[in-house]
PDB file of N, CA and C in Angstrom:
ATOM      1  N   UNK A   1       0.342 -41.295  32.525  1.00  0.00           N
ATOM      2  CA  UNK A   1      -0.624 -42.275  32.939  1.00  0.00           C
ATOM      3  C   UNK A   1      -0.495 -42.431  34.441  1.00  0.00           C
ATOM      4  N   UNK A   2      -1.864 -42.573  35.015  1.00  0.00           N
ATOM      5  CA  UNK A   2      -1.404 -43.012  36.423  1.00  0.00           C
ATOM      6  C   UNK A   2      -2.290 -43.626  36.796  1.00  0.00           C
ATOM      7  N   UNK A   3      -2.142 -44.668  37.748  1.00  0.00           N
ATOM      8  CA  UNK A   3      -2.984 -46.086  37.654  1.00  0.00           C
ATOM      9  C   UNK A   3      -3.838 -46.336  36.922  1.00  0.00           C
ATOM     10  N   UNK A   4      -3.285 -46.565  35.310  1.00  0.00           N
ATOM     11  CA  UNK A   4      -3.665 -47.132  34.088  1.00  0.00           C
ATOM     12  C   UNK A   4      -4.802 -46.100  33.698  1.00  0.00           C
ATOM     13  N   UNK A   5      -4.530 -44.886  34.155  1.00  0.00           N
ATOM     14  CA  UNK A   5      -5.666 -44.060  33.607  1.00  0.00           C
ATOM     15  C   UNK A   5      -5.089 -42.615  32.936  1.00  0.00           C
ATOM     16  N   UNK A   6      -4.915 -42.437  32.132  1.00  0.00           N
ATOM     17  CA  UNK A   6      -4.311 -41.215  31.292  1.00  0.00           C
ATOM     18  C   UNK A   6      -4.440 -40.625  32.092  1.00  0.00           C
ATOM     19  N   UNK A   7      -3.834 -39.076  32.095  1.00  0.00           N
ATOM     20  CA  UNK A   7      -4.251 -38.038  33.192  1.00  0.00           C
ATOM     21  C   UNK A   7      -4.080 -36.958  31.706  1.00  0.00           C
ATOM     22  N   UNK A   8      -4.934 -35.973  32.164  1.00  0.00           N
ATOM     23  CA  UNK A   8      -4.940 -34.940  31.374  1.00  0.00           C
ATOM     24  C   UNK A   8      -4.493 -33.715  32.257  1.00  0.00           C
ATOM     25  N   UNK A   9      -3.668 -33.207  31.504  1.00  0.00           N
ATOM     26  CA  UNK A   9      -2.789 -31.613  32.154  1.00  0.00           C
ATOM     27  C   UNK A   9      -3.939 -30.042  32.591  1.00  0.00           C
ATOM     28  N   UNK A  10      -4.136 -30.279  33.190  1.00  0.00           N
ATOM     29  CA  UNK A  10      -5.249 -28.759  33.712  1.00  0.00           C
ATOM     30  C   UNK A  10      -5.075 -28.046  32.270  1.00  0.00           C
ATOM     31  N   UNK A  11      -5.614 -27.125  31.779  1.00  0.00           N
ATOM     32  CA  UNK A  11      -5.660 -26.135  30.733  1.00  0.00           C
ATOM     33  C   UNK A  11      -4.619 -25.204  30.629  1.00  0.00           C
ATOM     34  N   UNK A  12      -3.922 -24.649  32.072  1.00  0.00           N
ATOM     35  CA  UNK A  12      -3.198 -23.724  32.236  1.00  0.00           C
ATOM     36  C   UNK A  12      -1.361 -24.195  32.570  1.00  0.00           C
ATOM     37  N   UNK A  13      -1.330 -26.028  33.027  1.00  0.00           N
ATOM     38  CA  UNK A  13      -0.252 -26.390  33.284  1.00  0.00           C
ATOM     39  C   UNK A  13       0.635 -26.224  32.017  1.00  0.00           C
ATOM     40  N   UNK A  14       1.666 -25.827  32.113  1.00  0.00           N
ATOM     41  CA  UNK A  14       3.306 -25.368  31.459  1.00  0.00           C
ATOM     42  C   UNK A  14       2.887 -24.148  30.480  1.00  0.00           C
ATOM     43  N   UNK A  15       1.566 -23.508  30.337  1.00  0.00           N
ATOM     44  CA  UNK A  15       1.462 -22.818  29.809  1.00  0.00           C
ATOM     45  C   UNK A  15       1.406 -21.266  30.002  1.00  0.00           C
ATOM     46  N   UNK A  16       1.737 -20.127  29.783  1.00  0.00           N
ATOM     47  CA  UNK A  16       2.353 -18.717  30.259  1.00  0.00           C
ATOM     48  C   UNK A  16       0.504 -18.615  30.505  1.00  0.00           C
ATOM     49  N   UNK A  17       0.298 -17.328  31.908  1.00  0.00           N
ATOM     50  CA  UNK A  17      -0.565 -16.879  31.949  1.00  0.00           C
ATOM     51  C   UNK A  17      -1.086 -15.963  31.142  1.00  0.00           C
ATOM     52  N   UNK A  18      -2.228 -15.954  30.462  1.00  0.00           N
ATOM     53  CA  UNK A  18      -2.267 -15.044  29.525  1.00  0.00           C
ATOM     54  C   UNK A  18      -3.252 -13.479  29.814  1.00  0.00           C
ATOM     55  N   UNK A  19      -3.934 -14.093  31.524  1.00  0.00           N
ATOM     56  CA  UNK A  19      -4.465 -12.667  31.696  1.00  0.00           C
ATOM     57  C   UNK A  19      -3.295 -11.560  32.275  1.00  0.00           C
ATOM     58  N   UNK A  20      -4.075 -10.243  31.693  1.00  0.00           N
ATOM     59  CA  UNK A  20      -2.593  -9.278  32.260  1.00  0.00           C
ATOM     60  C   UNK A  20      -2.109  -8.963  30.945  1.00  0.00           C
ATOM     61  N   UNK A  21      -1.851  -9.503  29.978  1.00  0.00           N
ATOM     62  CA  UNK A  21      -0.966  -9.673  28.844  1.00  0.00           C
ATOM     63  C   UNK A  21      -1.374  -8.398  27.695  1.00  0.00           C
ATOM     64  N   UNK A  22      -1.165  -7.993  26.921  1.00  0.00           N
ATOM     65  CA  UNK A  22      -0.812  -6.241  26.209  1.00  0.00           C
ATOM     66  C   UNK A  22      -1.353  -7.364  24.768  1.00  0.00           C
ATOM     67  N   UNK A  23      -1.710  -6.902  24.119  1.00  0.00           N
ATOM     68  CA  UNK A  23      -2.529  -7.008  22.827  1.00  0.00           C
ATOM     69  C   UNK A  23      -2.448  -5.821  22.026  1.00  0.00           C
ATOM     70  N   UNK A  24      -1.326  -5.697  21.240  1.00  0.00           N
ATOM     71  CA  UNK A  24      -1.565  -4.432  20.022  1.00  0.00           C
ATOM     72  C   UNK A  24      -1.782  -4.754  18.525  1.00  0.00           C
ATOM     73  N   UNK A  25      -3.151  -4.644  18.210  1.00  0.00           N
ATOM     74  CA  UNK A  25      -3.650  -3.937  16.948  1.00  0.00           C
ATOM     75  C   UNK A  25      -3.380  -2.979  16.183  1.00  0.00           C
ATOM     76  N   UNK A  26      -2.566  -3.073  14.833  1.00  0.00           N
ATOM     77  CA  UNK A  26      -2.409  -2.108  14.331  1.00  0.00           C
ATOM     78  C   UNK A  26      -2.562  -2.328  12.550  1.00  0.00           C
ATOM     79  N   UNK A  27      -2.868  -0.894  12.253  1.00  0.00           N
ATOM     80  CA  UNK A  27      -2.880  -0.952  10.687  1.00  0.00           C
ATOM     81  C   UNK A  27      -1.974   0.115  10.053  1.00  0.00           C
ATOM     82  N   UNK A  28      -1.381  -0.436   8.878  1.00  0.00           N
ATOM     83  CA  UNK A  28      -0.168   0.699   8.302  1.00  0.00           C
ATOM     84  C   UNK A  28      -0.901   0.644   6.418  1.00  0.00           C
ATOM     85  N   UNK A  29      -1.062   1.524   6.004  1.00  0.00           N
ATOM     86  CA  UNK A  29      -1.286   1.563   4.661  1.00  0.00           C
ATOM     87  C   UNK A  29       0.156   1.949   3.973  1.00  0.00           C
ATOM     88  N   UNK A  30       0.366   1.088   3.066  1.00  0.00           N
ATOM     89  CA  UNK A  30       1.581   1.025   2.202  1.00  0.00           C
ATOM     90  C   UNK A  30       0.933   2.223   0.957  1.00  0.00           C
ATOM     91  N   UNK A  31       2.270   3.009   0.868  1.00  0.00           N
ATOM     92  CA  UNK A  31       2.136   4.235  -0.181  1.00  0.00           C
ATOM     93  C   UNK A  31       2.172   3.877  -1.334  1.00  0.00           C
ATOM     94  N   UNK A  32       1.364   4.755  -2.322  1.00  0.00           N
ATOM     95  CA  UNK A  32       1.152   4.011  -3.439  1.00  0.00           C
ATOM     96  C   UNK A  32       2.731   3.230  -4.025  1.00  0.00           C
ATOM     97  N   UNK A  33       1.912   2.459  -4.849  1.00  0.00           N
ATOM     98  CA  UNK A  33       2.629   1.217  -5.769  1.00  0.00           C
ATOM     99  C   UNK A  33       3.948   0.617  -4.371  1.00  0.00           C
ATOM    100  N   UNK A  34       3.717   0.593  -3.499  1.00  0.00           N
ATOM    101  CA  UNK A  34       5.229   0.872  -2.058  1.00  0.00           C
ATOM    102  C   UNK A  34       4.782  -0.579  -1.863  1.00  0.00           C
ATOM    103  N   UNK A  35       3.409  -1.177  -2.134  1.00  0.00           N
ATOM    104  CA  UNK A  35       2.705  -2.392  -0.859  1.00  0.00           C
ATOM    105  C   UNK A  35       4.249  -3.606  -1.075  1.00  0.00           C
ATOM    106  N   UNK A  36       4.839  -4.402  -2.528  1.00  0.00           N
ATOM    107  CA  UNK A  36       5.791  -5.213  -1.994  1.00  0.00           C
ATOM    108  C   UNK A  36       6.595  -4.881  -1.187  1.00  0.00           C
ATOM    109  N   UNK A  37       7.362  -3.444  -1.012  1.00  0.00           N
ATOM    110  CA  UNK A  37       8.287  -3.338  -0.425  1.00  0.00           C
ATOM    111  C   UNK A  37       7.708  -2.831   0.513  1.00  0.00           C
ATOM    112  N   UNK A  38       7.375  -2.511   1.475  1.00  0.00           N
ATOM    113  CA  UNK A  38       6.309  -2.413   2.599  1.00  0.00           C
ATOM    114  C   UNK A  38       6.352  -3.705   3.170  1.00  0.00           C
ATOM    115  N   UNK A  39       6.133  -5.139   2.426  1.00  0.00           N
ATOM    116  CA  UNK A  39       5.455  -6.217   2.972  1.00  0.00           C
ATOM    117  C   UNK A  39       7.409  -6.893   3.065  1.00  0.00           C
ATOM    118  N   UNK A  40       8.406  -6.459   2.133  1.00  0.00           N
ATOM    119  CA  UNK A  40       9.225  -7.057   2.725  1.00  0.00           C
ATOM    120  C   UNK A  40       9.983  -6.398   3.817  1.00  0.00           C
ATOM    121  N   UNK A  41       9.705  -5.340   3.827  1.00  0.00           N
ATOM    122  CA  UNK A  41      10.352  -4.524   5.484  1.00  0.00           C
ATOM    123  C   UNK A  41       9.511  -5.008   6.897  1.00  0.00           C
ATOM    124  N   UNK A  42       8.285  -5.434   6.790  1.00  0.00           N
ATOM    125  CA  UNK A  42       7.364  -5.611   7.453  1.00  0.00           C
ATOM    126  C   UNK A  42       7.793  -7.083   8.047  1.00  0.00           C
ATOM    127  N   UNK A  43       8.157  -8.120   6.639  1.00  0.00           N
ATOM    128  CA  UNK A  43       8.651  -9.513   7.465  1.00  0.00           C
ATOM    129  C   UNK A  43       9.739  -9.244   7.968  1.00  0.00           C
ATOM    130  N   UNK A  44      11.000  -8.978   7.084  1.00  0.00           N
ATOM    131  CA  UNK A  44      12.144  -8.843   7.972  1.00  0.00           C
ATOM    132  C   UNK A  44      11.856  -7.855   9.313  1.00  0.00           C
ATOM    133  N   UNK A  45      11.218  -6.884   9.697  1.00  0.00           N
ATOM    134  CA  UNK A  45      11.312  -6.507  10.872  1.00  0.00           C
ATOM    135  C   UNK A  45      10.339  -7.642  11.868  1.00  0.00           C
ATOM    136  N   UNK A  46       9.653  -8.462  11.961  1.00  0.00           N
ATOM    137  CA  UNK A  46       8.943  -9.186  12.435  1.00  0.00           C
ATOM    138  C   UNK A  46       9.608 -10.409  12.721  1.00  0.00           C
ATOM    139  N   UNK A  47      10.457 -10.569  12.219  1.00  0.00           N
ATOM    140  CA  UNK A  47      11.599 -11.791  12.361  1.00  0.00           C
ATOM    141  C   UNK A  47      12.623 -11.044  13.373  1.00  0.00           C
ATOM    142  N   UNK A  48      13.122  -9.864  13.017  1.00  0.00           N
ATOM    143  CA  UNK A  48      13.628  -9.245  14.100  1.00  0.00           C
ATOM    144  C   UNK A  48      12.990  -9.598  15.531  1.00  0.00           C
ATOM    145  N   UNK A  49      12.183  -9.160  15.389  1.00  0.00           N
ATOM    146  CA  UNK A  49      10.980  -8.936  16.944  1.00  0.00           C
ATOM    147  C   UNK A  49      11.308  -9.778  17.698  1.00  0.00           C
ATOM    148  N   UNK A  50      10.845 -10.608  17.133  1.00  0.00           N
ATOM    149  CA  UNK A  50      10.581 -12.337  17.816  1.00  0.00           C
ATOM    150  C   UNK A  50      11.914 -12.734  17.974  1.00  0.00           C
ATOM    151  N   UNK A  51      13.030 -12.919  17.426  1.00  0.00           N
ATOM    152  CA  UNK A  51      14.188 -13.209  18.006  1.00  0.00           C
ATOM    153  C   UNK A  51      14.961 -12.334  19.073  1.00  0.00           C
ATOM    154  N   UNK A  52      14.748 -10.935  18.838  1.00  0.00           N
ATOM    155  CA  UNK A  52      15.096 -10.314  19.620  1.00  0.00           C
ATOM    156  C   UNK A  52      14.524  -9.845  21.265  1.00  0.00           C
ATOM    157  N   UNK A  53      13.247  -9.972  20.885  1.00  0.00           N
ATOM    158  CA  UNK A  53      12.113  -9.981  22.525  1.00  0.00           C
ATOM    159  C   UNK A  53      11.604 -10.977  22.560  1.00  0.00           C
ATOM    160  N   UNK A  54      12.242 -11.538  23.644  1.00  0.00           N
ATOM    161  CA  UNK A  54      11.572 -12.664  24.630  1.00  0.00           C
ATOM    162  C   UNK A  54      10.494 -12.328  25.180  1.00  0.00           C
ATOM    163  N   UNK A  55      10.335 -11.380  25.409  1.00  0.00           N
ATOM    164  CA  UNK A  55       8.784 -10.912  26.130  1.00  0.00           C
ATOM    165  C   UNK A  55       7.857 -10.705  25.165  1.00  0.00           C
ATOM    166  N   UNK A  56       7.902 -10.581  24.208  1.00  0.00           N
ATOM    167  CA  UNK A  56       7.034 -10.525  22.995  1.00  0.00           C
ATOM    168  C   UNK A  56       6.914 -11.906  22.418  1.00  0.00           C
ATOM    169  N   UNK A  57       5.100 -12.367  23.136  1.00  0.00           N
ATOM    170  CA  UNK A  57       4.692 -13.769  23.116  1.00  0.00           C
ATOM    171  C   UNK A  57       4.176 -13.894  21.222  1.00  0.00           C
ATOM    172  N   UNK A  58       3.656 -12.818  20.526  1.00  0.00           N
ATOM    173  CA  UNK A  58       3.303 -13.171  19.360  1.00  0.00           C
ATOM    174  C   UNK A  58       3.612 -11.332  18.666  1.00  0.00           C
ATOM    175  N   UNK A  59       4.243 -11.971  17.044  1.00  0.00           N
ATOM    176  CA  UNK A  59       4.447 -10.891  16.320  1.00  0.00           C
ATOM    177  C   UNK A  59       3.712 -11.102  15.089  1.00  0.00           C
ATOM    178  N   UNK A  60       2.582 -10.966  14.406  1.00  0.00           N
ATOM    179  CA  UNK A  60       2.683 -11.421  13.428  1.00  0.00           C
ATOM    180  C   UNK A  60       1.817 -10.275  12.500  1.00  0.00           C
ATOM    181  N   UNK A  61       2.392 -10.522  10.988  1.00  0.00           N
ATOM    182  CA  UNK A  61       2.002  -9.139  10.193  1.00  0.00           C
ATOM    183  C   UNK A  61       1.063  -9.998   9.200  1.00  0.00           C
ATOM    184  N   UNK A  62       0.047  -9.113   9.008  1.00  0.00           N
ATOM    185  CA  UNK A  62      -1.263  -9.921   8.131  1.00  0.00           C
ATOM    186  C   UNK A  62      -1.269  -8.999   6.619  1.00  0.00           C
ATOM    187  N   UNK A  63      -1.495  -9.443   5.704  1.00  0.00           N
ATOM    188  CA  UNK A  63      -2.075  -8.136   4.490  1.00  0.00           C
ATOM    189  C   UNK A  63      -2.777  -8.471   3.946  1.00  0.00           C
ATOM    190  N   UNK A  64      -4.137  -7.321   3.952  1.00  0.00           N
ATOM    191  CA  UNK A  64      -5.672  -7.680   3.379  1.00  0.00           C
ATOM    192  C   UNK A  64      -5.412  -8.437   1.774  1.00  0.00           C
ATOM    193  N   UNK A  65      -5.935  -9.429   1.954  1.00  0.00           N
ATOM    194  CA  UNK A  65      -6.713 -10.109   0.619  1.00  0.00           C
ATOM    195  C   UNK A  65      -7.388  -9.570  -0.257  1.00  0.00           C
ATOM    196  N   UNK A  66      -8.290  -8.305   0.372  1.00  0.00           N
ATOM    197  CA  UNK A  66      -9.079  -7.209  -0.490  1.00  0.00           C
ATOM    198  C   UNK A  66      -8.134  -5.697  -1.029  1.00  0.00           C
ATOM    199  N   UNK A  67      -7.268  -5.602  -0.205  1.00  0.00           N
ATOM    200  CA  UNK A  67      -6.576  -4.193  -0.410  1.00  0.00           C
ATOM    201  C   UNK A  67      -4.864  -4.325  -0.334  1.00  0.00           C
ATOM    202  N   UNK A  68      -4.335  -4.669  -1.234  1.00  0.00           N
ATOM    203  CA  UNK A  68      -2.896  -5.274  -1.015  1.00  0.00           C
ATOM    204  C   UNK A  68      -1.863  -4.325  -0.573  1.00  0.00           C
ATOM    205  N   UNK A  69      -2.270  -2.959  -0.368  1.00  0.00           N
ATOM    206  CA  UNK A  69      -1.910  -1.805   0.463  1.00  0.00           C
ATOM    207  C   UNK A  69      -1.999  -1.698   1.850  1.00  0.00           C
ATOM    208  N   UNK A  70      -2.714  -2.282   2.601  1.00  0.00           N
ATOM    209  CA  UNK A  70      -2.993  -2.466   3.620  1.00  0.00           C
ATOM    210  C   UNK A  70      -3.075  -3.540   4.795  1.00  0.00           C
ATOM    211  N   UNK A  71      -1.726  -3.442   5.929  1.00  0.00           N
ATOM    212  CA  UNK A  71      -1.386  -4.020   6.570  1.00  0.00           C
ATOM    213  C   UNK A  71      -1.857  -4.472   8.178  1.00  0.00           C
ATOM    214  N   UNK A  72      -2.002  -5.554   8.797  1.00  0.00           N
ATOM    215  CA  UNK A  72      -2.469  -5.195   9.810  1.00  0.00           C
ATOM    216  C   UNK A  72      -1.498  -6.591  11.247  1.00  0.00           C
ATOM    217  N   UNK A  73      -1.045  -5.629  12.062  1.00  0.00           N
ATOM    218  CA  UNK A  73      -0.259  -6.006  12.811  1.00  0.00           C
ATOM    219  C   UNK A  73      -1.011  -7.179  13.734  1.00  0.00           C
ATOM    220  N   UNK A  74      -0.604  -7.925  14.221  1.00  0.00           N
ATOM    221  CA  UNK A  74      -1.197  -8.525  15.557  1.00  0.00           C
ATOM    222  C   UNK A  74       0.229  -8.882  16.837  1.00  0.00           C
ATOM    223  N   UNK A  75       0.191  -8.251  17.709  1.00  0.00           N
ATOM    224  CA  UNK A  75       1.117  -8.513  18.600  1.00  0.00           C
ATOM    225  C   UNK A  75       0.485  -8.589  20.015  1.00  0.00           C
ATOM    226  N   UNK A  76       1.629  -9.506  20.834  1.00  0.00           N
ATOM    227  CA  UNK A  76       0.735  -9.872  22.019  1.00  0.00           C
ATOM    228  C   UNK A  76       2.306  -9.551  22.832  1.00  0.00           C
ATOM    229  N   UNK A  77       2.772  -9.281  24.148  1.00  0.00           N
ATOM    230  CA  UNK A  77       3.199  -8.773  25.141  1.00  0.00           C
ATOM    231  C   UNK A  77       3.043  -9.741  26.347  1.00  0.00           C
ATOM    232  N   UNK A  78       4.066 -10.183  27.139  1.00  0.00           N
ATOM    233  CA  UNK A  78       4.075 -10.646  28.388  1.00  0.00           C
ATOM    234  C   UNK A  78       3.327  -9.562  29.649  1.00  0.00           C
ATOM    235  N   UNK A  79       3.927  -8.117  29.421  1.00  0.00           N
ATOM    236  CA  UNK A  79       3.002  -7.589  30.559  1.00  0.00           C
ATOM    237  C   UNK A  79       4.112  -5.963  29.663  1.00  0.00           C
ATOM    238  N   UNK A  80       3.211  -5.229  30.923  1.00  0.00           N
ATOM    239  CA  UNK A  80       3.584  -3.679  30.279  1.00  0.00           C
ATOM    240  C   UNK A  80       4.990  -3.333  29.998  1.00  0.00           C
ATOM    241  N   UNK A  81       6.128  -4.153  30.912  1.00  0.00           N
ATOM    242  CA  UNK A  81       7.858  -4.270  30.620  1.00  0.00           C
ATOM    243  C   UNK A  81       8.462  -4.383  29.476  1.00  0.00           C
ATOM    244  N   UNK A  82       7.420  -5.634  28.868  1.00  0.00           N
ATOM    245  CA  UNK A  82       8.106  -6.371  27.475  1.00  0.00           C
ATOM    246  C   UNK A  82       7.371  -5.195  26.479  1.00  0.00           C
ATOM    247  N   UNK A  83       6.324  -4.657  26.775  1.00  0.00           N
ATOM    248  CA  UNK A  83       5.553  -3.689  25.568  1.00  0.00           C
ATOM    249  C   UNK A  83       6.906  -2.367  25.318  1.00  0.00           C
ATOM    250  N   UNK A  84       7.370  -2.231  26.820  1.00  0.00           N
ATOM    251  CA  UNK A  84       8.131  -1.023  26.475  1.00  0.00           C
ATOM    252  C   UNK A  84       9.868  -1.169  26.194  1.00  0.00           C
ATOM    253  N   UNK A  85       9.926  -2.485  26.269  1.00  0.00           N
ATOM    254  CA  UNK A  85      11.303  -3.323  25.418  1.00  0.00           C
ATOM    255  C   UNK A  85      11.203  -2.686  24.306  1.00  0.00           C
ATOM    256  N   UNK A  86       9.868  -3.139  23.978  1.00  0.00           N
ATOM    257  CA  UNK A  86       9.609  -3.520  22.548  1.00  0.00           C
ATOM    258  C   UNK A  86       9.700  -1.553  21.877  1.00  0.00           C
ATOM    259  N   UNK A  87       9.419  -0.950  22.351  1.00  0.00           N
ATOM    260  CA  UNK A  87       9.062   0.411  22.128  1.00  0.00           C
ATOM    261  C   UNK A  87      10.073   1.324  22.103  1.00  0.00           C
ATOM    262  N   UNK A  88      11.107   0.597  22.833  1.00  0.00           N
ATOM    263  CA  UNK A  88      12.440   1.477  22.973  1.00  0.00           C
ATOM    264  C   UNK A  88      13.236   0.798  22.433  1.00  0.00           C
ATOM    265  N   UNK A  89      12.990  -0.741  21.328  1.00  0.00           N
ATOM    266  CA  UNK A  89      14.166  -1.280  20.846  1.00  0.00           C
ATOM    267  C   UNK A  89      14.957  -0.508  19.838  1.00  0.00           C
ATOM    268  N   UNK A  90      15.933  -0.414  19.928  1.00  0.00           N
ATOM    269  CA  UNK A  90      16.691   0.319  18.728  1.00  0.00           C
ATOM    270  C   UNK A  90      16.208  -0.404  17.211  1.00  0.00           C
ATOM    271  N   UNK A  91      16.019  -1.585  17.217  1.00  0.00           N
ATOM    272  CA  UNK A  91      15.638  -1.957  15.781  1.00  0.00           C
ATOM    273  C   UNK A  91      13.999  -1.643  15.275  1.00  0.00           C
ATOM    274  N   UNK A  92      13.159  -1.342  16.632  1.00  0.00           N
ATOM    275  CA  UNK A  92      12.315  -0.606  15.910  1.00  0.00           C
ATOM    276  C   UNK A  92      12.687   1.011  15.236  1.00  0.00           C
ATOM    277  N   UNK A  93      13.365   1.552  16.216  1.00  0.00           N
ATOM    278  CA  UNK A  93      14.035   2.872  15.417  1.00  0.00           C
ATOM    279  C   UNK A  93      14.228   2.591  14.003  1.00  0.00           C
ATOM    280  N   UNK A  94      14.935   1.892  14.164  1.00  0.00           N
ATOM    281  CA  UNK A  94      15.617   1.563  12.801  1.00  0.00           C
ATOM    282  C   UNK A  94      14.710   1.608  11.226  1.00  0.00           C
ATOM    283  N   UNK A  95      13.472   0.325  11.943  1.00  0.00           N
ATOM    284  CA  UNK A  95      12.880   0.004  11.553  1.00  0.00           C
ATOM    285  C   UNK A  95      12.149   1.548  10.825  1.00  0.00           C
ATOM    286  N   UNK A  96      11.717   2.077  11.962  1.00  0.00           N
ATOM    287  CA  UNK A  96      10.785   3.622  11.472  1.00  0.00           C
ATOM    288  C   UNK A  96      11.447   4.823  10.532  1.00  0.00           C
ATOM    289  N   UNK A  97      12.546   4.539  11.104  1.00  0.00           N
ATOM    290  CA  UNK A  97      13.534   5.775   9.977  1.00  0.00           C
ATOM    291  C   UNK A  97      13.802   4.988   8.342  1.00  0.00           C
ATOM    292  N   UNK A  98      13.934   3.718   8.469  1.00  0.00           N
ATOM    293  CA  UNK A  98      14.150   3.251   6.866  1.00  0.00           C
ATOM    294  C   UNK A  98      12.813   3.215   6.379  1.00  0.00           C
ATOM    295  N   UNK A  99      11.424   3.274   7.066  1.00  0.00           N
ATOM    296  CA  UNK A  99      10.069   3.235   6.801  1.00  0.00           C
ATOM    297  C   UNK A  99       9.790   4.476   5.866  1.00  0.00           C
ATOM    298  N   UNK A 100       9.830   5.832   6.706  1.00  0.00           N
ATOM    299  CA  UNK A 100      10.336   6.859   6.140  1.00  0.00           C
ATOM    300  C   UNK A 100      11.082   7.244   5.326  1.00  0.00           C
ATOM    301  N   UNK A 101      12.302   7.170   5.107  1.00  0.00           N
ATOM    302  CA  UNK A 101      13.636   7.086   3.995  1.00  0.00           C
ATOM    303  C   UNK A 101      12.862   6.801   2.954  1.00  0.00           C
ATOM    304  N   UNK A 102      12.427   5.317   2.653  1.00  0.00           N
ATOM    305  CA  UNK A 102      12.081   5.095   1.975  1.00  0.00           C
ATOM    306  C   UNK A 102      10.573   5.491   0.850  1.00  0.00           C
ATOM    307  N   UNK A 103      10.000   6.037   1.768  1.00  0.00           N
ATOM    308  CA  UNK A 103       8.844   6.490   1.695  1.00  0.00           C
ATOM    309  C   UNK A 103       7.542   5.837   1.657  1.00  0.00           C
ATOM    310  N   UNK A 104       7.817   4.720   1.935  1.00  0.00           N
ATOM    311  CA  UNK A 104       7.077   3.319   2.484  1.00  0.00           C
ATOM    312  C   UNK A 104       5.419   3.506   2.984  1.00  0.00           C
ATOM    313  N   UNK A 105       5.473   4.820   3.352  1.00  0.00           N
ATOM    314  CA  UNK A 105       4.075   4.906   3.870  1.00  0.00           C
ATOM    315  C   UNK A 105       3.531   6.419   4.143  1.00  0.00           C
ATOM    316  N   UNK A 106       2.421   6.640   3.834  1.00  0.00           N
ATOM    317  CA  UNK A 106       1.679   7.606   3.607  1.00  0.00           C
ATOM    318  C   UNK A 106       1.439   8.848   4.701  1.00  0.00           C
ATOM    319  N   UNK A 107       1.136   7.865   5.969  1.00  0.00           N
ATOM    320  CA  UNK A 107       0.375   8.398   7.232  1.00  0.00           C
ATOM    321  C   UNK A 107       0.713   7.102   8.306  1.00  0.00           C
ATOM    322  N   UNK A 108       0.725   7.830   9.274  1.00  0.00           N
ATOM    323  CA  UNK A 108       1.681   6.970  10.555  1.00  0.00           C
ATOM    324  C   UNK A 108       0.637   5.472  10.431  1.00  0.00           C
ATOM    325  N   UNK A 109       0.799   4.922  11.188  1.00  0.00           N
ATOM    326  CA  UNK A 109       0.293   3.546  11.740  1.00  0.00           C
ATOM    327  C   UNK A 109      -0.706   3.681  12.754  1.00  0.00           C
ATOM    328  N   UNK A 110      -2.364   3.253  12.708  1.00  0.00           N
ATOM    329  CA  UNK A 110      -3.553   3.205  13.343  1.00  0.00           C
ATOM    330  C   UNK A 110      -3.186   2.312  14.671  1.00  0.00           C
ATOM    331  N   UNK A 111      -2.915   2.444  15.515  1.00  0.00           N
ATOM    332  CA  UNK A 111      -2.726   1.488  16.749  1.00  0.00           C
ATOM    333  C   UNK A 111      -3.284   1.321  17.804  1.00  0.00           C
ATOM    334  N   UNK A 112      -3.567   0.267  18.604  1.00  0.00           N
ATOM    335  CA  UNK A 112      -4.796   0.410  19.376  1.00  0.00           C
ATOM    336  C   UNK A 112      -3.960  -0.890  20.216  1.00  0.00           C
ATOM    337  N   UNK A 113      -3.989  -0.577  21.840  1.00  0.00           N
ATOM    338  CA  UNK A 113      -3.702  -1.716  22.566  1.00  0.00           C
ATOM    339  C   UNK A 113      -4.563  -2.017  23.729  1.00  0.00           C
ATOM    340  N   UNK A 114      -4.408  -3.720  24.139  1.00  0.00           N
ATOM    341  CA  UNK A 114      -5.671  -3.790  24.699  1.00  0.00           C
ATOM    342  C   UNK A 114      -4.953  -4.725  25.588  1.00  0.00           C
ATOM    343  N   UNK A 115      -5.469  -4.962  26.326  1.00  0.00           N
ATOM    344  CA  UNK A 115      -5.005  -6.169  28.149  1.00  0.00           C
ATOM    345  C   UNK A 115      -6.214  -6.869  27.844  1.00  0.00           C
ATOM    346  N   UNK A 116      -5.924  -8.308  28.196  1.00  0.00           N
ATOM    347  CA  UNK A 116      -6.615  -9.468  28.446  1.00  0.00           C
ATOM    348  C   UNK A 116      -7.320  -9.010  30.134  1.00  0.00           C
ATOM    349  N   UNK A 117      -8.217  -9.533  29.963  1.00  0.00           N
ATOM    350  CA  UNK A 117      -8.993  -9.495  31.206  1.00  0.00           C
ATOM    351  C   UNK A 117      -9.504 -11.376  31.564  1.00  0.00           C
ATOM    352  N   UNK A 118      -8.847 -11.798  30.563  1.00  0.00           N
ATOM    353  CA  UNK A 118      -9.405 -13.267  30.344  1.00  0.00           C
ATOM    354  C   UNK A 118      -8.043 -14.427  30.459  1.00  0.00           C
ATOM    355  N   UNK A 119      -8.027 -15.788  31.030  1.00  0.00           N
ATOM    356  CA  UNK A 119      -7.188 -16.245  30.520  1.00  0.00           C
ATOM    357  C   UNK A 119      -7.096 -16.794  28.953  1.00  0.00           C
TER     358      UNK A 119
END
């Protein structure tokens, strides 16, 4: 409040800039009858993420309502540094070789990344 008049915080005060920022889209189809176990490798590695990269502002794994085989990533990135944290973490390794092992999935992962041009 300041002289008895609320003040409201600009849109952007304490909040991270978000133009600049890495946006990856992705889709993974779970191999047949594979989709539960698919969807529990998928949370536990996503819980990984986020505790482990600080630069990785959002991790989150979606699975179609229409096709319970089919997964679709949403991740967001501080800037191109944290994308390639994220790319060289050993627990994604990890992550990709027990993907495989297991036989978890059919055909690699559809991925598509994109930069904000916007705040």
């Amino acid at each position: 409040m300041h002289g008895g008049v609320l003040s409201r915080p600009s849109p952007t005060q304490g909040m991270f800039q978000m133009a600049n920022t890495l946006t990856v889209v992705a889709r993974i189809r779970a191999a047949k009858d594979k989709g539960d176990a698919l969807a529990a490798l998928l949370s536990e590695q996503a819980s990984v993420v986020r505790n482990a990269e600080p630069g990785c502002l959002v991790y989150r794994v979606h699975r179609s309502t229409k096709d319970p085989g089919l997964f679709l990533f949403y991740e967001m990135y501080a800037d191109d540094a944290a994308f390639d944290v994220h790319r060289g973490a050993p627990h994604l390794a990890a992550y990709r070789q027990r993907r495989e092992q297991e036989g978890l999935t059919d055909a690699p992962a559809e991925v598509e990344v994109f930069r904000s041009i916007t705040e």
